[in-house]
N, C-alpha and C. Protein backbone atom coordinates (compact mmCIF):
# COMPACT_ATOMS: atom_id res chain seq x y z
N UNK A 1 0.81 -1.21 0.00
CA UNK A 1 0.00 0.00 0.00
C UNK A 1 0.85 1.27 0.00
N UNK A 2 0.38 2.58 -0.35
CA UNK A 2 0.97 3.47 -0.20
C UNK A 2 1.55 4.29 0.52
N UNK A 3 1.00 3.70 1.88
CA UNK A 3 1.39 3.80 3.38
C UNK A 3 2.77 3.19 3.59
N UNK A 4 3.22 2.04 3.40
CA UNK A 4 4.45 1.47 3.17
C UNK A 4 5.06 2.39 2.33
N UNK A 5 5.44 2.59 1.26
CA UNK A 5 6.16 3.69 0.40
C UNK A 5 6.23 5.00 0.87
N UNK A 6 5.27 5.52 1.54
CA UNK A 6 5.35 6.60 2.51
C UNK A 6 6.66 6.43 3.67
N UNK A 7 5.98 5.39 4.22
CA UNK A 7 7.42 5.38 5.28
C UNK A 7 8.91 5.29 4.79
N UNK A 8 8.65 4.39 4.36
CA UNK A 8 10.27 3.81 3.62
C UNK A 8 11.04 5.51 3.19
N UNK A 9 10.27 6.08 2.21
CA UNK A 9 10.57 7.44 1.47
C UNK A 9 10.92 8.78 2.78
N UNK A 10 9.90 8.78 3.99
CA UNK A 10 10.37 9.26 5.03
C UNK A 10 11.64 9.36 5.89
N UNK A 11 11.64 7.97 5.85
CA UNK A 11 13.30 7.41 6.44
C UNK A 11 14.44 7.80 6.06
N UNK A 12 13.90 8.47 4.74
CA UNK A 12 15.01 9.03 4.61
C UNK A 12 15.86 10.46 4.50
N UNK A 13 14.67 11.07 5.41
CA UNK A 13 14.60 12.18 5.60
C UNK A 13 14.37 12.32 7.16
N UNK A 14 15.09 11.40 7.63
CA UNK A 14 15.18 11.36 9.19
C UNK A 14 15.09 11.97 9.97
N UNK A 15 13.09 11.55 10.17
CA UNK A 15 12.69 13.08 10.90
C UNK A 15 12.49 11.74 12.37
N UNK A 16 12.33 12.73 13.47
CA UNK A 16 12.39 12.02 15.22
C UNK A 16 11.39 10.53 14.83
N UNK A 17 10.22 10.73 14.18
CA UNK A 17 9.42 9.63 14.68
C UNK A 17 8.16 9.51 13.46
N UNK A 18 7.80 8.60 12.79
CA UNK A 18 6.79 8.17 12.50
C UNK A 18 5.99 7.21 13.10
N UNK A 19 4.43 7.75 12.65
CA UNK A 19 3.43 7.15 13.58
C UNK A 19 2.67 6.31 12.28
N UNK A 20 2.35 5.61 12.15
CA UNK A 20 1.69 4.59 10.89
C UNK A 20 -0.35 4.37 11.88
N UNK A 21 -0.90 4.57 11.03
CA UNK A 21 -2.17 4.53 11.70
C UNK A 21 -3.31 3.23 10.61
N UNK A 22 -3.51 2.52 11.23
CA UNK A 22 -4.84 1.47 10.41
C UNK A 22 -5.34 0.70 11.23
N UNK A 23 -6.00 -0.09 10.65
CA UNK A 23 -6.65 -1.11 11.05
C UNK A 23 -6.54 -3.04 10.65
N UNK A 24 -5.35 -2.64 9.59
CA UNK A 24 -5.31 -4.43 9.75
C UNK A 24 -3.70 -4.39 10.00
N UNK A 25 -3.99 -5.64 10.31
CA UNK A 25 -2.93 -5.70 11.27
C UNK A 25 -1.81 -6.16 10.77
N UNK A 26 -1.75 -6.61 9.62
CA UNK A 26 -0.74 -6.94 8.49
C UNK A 26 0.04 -5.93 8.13
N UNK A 27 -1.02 -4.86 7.98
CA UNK A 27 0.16 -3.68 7.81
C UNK A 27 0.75 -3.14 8.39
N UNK A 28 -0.16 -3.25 9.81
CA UNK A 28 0.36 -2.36 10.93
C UNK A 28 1.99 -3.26 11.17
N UNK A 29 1.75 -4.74 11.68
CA UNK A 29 3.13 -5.09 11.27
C UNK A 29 3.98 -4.77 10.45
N UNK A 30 3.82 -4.74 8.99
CA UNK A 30 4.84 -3.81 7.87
C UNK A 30 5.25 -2.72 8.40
N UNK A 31 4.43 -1.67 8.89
CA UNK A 31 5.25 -0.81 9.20
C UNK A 31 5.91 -0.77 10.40
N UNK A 32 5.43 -1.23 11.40
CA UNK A 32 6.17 -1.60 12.59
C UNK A 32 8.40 -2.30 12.42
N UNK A 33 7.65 -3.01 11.45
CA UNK A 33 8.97 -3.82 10.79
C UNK A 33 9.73 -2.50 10.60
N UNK A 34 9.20 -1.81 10.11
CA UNK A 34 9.77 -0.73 8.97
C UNK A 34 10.45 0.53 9.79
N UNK A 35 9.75 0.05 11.08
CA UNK A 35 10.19 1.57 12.21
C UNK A 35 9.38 2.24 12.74
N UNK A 36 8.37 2.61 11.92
CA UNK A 36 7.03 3.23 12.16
C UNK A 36 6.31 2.70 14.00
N UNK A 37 6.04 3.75 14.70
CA UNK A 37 5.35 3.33 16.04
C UNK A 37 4.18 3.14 15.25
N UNK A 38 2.96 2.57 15.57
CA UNK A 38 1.35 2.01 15.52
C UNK A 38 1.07 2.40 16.26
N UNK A 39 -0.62 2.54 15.63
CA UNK A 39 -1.75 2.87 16.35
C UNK A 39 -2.90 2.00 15.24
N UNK A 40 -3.69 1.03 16.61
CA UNK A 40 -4.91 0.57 15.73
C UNK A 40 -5.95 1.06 16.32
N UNK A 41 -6.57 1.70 15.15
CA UNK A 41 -7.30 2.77 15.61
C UNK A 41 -9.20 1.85 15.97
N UNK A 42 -8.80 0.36 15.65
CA UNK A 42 -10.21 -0.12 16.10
C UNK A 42 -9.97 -0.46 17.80
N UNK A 43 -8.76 -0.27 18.19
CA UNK A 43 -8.46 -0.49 19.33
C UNK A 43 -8.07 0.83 20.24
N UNK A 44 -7.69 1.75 19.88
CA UNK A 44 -7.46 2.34 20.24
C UNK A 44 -7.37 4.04 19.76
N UNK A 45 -8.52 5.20 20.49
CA UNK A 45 -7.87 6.31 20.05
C UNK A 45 -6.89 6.71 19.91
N UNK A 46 -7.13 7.06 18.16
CA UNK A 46 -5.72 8.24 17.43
C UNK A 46 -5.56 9.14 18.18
N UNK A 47 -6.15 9.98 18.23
CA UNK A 47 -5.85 11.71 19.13
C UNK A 47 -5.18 11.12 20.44
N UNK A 48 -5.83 10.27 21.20
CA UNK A 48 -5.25 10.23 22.75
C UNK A 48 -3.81 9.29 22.29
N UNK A 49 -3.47 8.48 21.71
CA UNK A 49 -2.31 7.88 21.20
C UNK A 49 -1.04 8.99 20.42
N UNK A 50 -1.92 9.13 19.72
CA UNK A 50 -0.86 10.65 18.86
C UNK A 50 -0.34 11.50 20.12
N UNK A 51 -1.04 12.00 21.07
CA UNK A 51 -0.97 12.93 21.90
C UNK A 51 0.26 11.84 22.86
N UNK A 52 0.39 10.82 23.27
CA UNK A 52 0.91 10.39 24.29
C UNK A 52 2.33 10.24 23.30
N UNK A 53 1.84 10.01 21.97
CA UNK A 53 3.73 9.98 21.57
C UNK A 53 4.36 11.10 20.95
N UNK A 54 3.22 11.92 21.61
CA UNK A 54 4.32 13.08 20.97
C UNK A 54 4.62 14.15 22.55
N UNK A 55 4.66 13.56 23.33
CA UNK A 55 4.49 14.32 24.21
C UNK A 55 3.00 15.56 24.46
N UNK A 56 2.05 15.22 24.08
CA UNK A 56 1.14 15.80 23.84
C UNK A 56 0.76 16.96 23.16
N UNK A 57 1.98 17.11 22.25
CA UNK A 57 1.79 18.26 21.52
C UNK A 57 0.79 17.69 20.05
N UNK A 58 0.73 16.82 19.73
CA UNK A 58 -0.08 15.98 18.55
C UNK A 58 1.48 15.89 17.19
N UNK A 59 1.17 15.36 16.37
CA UNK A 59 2.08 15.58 15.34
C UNK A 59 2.19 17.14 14.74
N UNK A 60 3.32 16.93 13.97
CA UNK A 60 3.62 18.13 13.15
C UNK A 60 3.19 18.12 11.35
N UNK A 61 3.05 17.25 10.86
CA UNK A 61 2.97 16.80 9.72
C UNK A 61 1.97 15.71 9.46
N UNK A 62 1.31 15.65 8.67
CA UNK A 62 0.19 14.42 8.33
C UNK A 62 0.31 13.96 7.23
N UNK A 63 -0.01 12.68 6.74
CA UNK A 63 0.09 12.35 5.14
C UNK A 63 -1.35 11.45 5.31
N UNK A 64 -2.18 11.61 4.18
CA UNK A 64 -2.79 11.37 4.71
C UNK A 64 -2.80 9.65 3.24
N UNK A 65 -2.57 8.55 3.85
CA UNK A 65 -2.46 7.52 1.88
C UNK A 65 -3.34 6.85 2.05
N UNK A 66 -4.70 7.20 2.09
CA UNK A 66 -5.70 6.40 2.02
C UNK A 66 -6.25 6.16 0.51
N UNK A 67 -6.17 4.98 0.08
CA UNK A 67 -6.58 5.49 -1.67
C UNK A 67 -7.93 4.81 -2.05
């Protein structure tokens, strides 16, 4: 998915932290593999998750690869 190519392409622009956000869990592993922290969002709120890894400031940047 395009979420994978997102990260990978990020990495290399080595910013502190990517956050990878879905719901199956296949991917969420891929990106996990990949570096990316998770969030499954059938399990768990985005906002209160985003907020706890960023120190509660939320992210700085969004992509959003839903296609």
């Amino acid at each position: 998915p395009v979420g994978q190519l997102v990260i990978a392409c990020l990495k290399r622009l080595s910013p502190h932290k990517i956050i990878a956000i879905d719901r199956v869990p296949s991917r969420l592993r891929l990106a996990e593999a990949q570096g990316a922290a998770i969030i499954n969002f059938e399990e768990h709120d985005p906002v209160k998750e985003l907020k706890k890894l960023t120190g509660g400031k939320g992210p700085n940047k969004i992509i959003d690869a839903v296609g």
